[in-house]
N, C-alpha and C. Protein backbone atom coordinates (compact mmCIF):
# COMPACT_ATOMS: atom_id res chain seq x y z
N UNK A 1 3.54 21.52 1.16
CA UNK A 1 4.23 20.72 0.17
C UNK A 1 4.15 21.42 -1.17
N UNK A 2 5.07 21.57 -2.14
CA UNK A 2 5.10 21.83 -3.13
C UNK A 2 5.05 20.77 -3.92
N UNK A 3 4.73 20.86 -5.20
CA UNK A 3 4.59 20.06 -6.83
C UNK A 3 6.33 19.97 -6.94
N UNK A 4 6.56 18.50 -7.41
CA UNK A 4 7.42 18.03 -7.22
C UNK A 4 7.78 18.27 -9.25
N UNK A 5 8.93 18.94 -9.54
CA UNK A 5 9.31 18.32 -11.03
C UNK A 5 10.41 18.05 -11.29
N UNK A 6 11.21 17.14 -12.38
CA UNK A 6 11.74 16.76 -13.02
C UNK A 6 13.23 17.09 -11.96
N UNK A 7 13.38 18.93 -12.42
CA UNK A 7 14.51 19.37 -11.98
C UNK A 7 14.55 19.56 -10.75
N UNK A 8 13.68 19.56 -9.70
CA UNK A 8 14.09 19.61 -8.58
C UNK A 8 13.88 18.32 -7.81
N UNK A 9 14.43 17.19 -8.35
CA UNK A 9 14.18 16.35 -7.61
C UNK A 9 15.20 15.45 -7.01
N UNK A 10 15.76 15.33 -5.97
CA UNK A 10 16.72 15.51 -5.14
C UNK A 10 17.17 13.59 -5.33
N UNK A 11 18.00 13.28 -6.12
CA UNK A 11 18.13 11.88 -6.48
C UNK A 11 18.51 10.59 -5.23
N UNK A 12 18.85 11.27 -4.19
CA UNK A 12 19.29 10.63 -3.02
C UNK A 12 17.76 10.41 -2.50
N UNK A 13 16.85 11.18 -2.17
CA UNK A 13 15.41 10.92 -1.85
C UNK A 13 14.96 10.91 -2.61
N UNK A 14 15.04 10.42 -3.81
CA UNK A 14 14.32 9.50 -4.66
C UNK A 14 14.74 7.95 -4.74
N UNK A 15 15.87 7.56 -4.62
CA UNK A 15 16.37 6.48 -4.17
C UNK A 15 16.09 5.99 -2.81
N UNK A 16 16.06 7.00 -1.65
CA UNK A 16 15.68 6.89 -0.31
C UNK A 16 14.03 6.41 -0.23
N UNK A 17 13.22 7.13 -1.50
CA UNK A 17 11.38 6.82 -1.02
C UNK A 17 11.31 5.68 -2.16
N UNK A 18 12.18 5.03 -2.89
CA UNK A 18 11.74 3.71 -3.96
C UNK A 18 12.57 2.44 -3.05
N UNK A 19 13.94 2.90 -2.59
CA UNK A 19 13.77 1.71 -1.23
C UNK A 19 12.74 1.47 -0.32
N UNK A 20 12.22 2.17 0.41
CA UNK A 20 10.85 2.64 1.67
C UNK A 20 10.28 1.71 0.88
N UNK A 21 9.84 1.96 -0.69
CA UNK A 21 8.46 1.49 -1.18
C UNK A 21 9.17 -0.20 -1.88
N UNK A 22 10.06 -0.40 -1.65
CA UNK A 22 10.35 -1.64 -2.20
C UNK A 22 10.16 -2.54 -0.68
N UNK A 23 11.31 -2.39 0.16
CA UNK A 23 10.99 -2.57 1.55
C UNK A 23 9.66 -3.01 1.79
N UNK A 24 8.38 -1.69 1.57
CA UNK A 24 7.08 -2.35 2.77
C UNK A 24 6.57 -3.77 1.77
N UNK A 25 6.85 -3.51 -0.04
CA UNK A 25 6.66 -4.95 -0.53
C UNK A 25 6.89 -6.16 0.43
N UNK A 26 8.44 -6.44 0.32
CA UNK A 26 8.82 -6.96 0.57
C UNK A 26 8.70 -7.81 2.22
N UNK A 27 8.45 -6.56 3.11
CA UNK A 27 7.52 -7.16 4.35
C UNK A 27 6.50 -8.21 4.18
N UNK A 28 5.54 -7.55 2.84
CA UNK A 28 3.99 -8.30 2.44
C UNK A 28 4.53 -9.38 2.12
N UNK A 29 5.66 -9.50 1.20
CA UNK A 29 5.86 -10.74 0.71
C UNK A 29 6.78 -11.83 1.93
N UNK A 30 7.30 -11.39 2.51
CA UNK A 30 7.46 -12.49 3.85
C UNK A 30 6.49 -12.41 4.90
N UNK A 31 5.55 -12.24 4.38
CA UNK A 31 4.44 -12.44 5.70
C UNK A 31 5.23 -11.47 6.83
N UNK A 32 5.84 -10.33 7.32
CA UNK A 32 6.61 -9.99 8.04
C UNK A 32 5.62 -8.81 8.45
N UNK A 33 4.17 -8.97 9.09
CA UNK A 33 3.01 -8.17 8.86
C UNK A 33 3.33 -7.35 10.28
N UNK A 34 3.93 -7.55 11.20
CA UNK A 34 3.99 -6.35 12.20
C UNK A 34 4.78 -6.00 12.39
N UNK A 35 6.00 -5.97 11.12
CA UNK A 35 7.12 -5.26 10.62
C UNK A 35 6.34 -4.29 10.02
N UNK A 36 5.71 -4.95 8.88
CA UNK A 36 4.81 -3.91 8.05
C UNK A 36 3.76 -2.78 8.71
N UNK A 37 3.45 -3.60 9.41
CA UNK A 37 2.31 -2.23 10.69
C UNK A 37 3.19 -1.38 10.80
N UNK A 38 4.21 -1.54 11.30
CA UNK A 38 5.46 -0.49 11.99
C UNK A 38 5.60 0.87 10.90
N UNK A 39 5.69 0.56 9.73
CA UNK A 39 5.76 1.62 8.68
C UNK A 39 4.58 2.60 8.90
N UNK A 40 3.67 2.31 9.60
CA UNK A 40 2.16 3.29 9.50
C UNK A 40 2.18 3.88 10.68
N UNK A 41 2.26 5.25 10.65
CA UNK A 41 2.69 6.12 11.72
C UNK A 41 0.82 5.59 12.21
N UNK A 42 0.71 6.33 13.54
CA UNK A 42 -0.70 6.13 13.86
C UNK A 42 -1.78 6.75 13.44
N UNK A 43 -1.47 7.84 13.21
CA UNK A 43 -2.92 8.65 11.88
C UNK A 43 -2.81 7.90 10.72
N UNK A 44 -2.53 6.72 10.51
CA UNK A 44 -2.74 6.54 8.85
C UNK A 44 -3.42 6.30 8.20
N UNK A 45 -3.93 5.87 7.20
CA UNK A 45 -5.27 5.87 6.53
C UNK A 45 -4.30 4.64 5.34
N UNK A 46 -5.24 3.60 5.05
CA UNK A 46 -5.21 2.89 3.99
C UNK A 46 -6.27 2.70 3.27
N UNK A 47 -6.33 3.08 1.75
CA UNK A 47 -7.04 3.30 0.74
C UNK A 47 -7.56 2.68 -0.29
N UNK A 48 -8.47 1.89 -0.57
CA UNK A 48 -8.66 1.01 -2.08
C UNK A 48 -9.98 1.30 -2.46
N UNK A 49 -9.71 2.52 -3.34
CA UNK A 49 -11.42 2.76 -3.81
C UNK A 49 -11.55 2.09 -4.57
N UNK A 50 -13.11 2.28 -4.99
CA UNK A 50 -14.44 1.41 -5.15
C UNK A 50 -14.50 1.36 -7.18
N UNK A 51 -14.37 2.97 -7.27
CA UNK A 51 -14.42 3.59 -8.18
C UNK A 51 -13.28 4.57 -8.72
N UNK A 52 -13.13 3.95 -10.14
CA UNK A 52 -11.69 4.75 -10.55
C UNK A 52 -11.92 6.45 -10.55
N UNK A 53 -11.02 6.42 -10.19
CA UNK A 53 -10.88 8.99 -9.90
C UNK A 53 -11.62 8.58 -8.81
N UNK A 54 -11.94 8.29 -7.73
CA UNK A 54 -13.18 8.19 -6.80
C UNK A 54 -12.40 9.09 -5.57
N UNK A 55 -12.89 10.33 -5.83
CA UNK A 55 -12.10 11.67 -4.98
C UNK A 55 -12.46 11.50 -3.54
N UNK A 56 -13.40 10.76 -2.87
CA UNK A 56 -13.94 11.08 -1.63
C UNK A 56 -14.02 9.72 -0.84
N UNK A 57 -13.08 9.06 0.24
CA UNK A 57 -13.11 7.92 0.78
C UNK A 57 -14.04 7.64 1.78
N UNK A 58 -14.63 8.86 2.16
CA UNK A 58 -16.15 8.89 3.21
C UNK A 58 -17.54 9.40 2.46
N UNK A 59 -17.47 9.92 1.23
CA UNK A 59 -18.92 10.13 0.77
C UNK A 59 -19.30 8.65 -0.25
N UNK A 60 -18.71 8.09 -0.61
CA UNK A 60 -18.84 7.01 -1.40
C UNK A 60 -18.35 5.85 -0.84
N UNK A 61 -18.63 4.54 -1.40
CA UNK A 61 -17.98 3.56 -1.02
C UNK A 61 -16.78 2.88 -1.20
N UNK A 62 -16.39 1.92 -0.25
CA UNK A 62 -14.86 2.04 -1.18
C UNK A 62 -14.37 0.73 -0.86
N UNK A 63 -13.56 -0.49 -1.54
CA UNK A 63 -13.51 -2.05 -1.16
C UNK A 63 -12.62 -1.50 0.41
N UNK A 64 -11.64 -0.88 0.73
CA UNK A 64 -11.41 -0.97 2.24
C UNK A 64 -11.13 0.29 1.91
N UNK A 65 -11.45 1.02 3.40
CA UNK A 65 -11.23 2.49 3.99
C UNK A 65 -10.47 1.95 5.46
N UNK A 66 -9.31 1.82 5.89
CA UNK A 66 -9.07 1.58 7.05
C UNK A 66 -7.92 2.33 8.01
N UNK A 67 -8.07 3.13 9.05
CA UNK A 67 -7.29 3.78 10.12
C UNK A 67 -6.13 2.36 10.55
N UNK A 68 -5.74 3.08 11.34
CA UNK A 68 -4.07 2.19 11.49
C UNK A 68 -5.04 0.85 12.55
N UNK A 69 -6.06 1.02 13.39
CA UNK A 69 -6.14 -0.09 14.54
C UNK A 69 -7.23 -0.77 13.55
N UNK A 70 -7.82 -0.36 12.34
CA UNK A 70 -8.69 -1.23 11.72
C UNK A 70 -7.35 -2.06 10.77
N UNK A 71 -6.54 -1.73 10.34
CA UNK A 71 -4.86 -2.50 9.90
C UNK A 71 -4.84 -3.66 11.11
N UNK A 72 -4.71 -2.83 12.24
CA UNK A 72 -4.48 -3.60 13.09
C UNK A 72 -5.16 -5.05 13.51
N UNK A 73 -6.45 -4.86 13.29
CA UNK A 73 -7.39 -5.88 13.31
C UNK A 73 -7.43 -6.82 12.35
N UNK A 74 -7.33 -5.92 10.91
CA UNK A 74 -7.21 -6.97 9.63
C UNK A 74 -5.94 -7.90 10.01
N UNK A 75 -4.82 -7.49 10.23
CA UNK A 75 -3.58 -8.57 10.31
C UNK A 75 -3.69 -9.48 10.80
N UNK A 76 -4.67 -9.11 12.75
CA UNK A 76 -4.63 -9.78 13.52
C UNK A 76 -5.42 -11.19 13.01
N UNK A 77 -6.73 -10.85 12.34
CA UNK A 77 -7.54 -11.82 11.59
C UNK A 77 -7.27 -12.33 10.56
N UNK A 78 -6.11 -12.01 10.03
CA UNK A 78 -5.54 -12.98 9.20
C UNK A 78 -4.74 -13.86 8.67
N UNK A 79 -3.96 -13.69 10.17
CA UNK A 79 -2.84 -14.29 11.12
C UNK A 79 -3.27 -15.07 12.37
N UNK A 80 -4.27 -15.31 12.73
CA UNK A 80 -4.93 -15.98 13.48
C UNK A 80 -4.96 -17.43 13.06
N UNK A 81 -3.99 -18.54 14.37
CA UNK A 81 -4.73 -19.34 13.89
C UNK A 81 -5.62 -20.74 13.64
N UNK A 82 -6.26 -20.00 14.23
CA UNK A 82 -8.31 -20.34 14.17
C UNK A 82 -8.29 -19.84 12.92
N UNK A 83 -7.87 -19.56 11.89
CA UNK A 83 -8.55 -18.32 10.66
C UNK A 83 -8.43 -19.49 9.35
N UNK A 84 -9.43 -20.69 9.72
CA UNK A 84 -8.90 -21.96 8.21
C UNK A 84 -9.45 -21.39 6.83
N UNK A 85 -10.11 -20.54 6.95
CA UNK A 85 -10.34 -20.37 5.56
C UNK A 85 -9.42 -19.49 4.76
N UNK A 86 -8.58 -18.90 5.73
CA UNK A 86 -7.02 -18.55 5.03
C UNK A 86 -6.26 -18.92 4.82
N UNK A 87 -6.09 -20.39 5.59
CA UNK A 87 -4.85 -20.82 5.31
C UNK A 87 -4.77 -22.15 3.80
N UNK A 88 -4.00 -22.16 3.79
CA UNK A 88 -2.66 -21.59 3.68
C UNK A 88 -2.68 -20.16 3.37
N UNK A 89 -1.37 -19.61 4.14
CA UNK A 89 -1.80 -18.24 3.64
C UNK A 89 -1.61 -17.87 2.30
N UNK A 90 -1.75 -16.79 1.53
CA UNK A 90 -1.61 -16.79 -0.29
C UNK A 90 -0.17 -16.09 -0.16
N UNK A 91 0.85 -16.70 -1.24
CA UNK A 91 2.34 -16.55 -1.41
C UNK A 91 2.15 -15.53 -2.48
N UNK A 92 3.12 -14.53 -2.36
CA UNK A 92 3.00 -13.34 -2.94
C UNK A 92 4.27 -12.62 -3.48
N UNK A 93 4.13 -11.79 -4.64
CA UNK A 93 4.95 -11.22 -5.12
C UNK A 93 4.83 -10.06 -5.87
N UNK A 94 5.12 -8.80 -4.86
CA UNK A 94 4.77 -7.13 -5.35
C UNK A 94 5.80 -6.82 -6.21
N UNK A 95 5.66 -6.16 -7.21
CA UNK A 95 6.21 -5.71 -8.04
C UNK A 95 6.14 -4.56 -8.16
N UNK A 96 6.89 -3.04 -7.64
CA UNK A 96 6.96 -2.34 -7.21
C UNK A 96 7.35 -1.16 -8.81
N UNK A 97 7.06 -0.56 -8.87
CA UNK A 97 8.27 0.44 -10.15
C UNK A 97 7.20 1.86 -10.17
N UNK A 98 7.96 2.66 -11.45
CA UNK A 98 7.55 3.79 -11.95
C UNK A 98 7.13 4.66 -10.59
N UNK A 99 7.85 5.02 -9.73
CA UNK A 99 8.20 5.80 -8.24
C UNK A 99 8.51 7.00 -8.91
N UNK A 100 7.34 7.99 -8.63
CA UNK A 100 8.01 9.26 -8.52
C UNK A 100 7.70 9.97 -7.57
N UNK A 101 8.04 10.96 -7.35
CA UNK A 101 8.05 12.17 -6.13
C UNK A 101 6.86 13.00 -6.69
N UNK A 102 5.67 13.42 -6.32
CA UNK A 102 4.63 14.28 -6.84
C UNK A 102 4.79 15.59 -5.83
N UNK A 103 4.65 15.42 -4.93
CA UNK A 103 5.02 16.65 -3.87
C UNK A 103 5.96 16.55 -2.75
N UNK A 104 6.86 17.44 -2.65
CA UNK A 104 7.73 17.60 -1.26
C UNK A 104 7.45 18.58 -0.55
N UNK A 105 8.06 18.29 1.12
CA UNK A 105 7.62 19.22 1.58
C UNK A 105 9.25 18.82 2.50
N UNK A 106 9.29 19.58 3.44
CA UNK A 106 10.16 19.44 4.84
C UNK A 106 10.43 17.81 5.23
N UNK A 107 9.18 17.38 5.65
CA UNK A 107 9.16 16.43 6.39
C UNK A 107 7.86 15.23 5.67
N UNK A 108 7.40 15.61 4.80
CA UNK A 108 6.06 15.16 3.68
C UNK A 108 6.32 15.02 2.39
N UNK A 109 6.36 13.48 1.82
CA UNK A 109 6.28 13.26 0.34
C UNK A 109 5.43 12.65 -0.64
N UNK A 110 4.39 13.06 -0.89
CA UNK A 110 3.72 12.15 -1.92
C UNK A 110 3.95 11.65 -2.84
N UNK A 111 4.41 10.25 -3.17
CA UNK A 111 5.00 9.51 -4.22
C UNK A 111 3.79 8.70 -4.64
N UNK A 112 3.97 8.63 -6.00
CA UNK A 112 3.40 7.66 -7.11
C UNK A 112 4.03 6.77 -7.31
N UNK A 113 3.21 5.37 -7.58
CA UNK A 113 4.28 4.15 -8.34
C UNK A 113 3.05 2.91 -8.56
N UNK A 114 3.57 2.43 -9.78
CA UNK A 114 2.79 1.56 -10.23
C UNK A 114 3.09 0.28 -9.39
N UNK A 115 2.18 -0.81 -8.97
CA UNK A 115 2.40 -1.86 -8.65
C UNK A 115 1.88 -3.23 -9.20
N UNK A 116 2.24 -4.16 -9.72
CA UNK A 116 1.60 -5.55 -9.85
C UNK A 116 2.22 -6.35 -8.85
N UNK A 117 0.62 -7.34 -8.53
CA UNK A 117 0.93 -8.06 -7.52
C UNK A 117 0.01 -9.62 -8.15
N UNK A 118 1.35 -10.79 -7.93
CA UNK A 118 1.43 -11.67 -8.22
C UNK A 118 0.42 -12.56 -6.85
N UNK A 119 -0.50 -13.57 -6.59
CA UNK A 119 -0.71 -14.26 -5.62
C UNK A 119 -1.17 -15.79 -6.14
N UNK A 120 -0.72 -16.39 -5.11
CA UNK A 120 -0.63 -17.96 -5.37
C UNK A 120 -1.14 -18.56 -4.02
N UNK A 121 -2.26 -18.94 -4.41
CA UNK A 121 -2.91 -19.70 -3.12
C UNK A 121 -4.13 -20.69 -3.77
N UNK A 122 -3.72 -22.22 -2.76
CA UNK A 122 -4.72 -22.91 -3.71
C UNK A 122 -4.77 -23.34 -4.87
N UNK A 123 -3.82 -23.37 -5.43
CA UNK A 123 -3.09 -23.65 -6.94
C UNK A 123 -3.60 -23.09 -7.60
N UNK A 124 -4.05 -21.75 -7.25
CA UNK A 124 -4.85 -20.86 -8.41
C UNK A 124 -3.60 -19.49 -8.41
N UNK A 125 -3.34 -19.08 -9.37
CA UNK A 125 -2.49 -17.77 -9.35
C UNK A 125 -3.52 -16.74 -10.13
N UNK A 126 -3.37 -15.37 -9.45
CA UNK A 126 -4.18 -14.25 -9.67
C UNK A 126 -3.00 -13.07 -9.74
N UNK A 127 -3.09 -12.16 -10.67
CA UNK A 127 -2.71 -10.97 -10.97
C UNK A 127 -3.48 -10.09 -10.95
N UNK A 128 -3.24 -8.69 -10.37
CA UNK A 128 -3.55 -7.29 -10.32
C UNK A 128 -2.55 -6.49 -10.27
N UNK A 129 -3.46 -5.44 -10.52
CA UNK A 129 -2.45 -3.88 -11.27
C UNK A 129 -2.54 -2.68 -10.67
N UNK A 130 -1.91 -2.02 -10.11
CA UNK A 130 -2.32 -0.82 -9.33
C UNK A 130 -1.98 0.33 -9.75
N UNK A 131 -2.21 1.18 -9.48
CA UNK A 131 -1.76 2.66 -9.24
C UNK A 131 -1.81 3.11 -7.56
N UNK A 132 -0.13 3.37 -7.16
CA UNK A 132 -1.12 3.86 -5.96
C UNK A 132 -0.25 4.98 -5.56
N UNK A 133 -0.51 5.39 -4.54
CA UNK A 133 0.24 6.62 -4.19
C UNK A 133 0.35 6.41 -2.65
N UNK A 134 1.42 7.10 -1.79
CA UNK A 134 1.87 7.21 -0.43
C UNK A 134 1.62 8.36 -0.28
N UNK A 135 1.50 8.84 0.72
CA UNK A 135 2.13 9.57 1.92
C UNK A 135 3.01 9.70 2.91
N UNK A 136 4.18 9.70 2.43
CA UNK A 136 5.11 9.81 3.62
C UNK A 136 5.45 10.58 4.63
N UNK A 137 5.94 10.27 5.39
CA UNK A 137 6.32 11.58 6.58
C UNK A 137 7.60 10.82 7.29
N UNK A 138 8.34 11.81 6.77
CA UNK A 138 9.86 11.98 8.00
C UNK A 138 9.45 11.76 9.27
N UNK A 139 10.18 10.81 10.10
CA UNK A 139 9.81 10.68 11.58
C UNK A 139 11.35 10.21 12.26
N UNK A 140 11.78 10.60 13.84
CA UNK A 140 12.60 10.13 14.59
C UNK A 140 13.36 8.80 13.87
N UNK A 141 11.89 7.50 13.28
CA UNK A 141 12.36 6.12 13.08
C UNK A 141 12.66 6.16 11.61
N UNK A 142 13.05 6.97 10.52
CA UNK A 142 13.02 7.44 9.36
C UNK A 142 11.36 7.29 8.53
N UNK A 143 11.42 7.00 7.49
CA UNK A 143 10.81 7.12 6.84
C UNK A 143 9.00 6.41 7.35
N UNK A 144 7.60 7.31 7.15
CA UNK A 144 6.78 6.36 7.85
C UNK A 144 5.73 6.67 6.34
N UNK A 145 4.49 5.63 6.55
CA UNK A 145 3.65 5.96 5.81
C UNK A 145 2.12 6.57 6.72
N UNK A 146 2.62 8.12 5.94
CA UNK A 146 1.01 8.24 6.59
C UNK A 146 -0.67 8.32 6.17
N UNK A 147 -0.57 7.94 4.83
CA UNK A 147 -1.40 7.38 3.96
C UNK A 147 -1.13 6.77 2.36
N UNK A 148 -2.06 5.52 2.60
CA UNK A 148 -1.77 4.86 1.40
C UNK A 148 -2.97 4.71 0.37
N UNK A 149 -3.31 5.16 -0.80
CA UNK A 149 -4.26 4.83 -1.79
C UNK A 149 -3.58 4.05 -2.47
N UNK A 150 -4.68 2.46 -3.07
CA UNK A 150 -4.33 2.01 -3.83
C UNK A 150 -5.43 1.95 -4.90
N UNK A 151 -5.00 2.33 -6.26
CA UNK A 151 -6.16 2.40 -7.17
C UNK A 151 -5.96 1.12 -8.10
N UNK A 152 -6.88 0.07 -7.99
CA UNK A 152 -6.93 -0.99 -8.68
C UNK A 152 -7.37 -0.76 -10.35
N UNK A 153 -6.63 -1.09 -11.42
CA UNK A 153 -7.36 -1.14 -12.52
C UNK A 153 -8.69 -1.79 -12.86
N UNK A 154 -8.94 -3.24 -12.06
CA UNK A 154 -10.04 -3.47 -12.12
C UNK A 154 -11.21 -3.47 -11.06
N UNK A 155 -10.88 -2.00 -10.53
CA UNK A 155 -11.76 -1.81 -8.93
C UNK A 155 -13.12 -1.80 -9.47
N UNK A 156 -13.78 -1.76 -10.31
CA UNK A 156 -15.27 -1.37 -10.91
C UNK A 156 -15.61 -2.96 -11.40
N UNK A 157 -14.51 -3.84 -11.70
CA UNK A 157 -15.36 -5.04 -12.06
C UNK A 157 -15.56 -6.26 -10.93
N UNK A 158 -16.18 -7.04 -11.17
CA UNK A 158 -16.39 -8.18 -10.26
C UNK A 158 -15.54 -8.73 -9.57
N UNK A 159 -14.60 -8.38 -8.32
CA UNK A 159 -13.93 -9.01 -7.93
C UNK A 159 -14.22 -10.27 -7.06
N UNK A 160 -13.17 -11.38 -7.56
CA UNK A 160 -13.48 -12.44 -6.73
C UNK A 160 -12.45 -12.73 -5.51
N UNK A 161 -12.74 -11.96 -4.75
CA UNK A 161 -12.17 -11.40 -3.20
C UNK A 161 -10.89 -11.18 -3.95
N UNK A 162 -9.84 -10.47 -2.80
CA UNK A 162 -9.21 -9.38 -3.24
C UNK A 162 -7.92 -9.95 -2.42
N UNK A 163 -7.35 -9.53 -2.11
CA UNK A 163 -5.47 -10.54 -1.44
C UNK A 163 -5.82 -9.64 -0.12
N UNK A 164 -5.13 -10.14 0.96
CA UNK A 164 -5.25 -9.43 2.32
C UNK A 164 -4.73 -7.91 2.15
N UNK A 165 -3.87 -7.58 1.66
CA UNK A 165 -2.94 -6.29 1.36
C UNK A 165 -2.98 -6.34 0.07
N UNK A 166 -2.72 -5.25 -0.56
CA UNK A 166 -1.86 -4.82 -1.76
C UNK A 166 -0.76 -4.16 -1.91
């Protein structure tokens, strides 16, 4: 993959990877969660470190480190339902923007984009702020994610539990 800039950045797949990234929102926000699995090729990795710059997702700790069948498990447990201390489930609203292309490759794109995410559960509403970045990869079914970091602005302070996804 090469460093992605300004002038070489191909405006059709940039429009092509800020749909992708509006899209898997939009799954989260209809509860449409094994639509949303579908986007995660099977090597994938989902990311929410512990600690802001926190370069290493296995030497340190991190609020979730999870492979595609540990995804798999989280959904299943939180879609379950036996699962009362979730429900109702929390109503949600990602707010997706500032998408750029950081590296291309052939078939590989690492995009940046800021996210806020709105949640309403329990008549309590909670906001957070992200930074996160993808990994994409070209596949047969178009576009997949094959890793996701999400960097929380307030990953270092006291969280009082965290939304199923971000």
């Amino acid at each position: 993959m090469t460093t992605a800039t300004l002038q070489n950045i191909d405006a059709a797949l940039l429009t092509e990877v800020g749909q992708f990234l509006y899209h898997e929102a939009r799954l989260l926000d209809t509860h449409k969660f094994d639509d949303w699995l579908s986007l995660y090729t099977q090597d994938a990795t989902y990311w929410v470190p512990l600690e802001p710059g926190q370069k290493d997702a296995l030497e340190t700790s991190s609020i979730m480190h999870d492979d595609r069948v540990l995804l798999e498990i989280r959904v299943r447990q939180y879609t379950h339902p036996r699962a009362h201390a979730r429900l109702p489930l929390a109503r949600t609203a990602h707010q997706v923007g500032n998408v750029l292309i950081l590296e291309s490759g052939k078939d590989e794109f690492k995009v940046a984009s800021t996210q806020v995410l709105i949640e309403y559960r329990l008549e309590r509403q909670r906001t957070w702020g992200a930074l996160v970045e993808h990994r994409l990869r070209r596949t047969p079914e178009g576009l997949r994610i094959a890793a996701k970091r999400v960097d929380l602005l307030n990953s270092d302070a006291e969280l009082d539990g965290i939304p199923f996804l971000l």
